[in-house]
Protein backbone atom coordinates (compact mmCIF):
# COMPACT_ATOMS: atom_id res chain seq x y z
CA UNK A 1 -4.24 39.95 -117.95
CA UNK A 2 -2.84 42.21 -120.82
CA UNK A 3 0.02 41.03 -123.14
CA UNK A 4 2.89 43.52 -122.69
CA UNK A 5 3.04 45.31 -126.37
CA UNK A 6 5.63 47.80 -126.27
CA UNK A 7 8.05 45.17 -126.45
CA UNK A 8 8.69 41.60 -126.09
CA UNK A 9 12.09 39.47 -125.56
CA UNK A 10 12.40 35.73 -127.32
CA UNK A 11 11.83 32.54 -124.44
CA UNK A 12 10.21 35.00 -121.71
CA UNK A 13 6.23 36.16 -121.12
CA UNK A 14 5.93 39.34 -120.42
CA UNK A 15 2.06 41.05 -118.84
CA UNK A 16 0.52 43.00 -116.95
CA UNK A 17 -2.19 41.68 -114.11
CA UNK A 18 -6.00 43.17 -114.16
CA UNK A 19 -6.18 45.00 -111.51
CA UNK A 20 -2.77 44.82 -109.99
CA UNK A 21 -1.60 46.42 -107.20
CA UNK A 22 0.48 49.98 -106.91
CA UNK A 23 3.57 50.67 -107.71
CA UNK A 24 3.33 49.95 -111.41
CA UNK A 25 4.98 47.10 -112.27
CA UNK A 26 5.08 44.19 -114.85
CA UNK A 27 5.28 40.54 -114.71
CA UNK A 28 8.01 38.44 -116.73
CA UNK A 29 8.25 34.62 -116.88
CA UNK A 30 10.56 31.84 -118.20
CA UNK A 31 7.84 29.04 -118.39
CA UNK A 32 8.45 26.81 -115.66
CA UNK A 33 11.92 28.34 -114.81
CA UNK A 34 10.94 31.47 -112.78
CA UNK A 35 8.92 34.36 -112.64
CA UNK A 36 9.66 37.74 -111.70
CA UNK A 37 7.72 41.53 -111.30
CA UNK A 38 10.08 44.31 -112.78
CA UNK A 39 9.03 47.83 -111.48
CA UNK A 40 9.94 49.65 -114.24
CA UNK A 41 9.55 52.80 -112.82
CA UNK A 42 12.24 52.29 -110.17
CA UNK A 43 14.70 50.76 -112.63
CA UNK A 44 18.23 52.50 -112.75
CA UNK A 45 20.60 52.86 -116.08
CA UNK A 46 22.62 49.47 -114.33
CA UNK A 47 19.91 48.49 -111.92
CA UNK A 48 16.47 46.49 -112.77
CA UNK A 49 14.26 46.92 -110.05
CA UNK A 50 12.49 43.43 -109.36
CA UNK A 51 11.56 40.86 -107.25
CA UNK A 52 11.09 37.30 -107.39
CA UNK A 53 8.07 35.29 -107.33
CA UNK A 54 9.25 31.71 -108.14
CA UNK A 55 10.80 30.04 -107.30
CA UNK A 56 11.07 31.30 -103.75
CA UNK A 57 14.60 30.28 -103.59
CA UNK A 58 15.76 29.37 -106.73
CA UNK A 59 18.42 30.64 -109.55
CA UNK A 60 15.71 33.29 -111.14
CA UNK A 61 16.67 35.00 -114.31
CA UNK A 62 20.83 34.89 -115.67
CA UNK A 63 22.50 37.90 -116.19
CA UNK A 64 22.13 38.11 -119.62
CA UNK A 65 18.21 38.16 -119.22
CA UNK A 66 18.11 40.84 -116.74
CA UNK A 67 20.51 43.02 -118.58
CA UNK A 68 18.06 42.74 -121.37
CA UNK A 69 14.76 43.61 -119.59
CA UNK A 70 16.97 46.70 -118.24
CA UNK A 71 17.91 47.32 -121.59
CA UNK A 72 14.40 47.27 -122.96
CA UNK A 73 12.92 48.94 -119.48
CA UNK A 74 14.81 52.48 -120.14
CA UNK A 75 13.79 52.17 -123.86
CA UNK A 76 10.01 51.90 -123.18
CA UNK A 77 9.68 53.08 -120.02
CA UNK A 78 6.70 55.77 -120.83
CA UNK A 79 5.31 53.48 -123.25
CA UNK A 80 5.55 50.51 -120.42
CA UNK A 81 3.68 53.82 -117.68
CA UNK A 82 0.69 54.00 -120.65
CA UNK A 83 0.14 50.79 -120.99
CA UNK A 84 0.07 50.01 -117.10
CA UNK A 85 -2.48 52.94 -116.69
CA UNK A 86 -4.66 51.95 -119.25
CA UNK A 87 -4.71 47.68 -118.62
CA UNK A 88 -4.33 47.91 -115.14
CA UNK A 89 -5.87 50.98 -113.80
């Protein structure tokens, strides 16, 4: 697991997986809240690109916290494709 170091946003983990699996993609968490991959390549200027992993079926990130990743996602984005391809690669 590698610490996301491009950026970082207050309350929420942010990493990247050993080993993950294609397409590239990082992993952001609200301890025990919810947790969520963003595909940062895929990521629109009003659209983050993401999927939940838990809860299955609960409330996930607010509004506020997704426009924020998005926000931070188009700043970083080819720092966020370096860091992928050298921690996870």
């Amino acid at each position: 697991m590698g610490k996301l170091e491009c950026f970082q946003l207050a309350g929420l983990e942010l990493w990247f997986n050993s080993s993950d699996h294609e397409p590239p993609h990082f992993h952001a968490r609200k301890p025990d809240k919810w947790e969520i991959r963003v595909f940062f390549r895929s990521c629109k200027r009003k659209k983050l690109a993401f999927n939940v992993k838990f809860p299955p079926s609960g409330p996930g990130p607010s509004s506020k916290e997704l426009r924020e990743l998005l926000s931070l996602v188009l700043q970083h984005r080819d720092a966020l494709y370096a860091e992928w391809e050298t921690k996870v690669r």
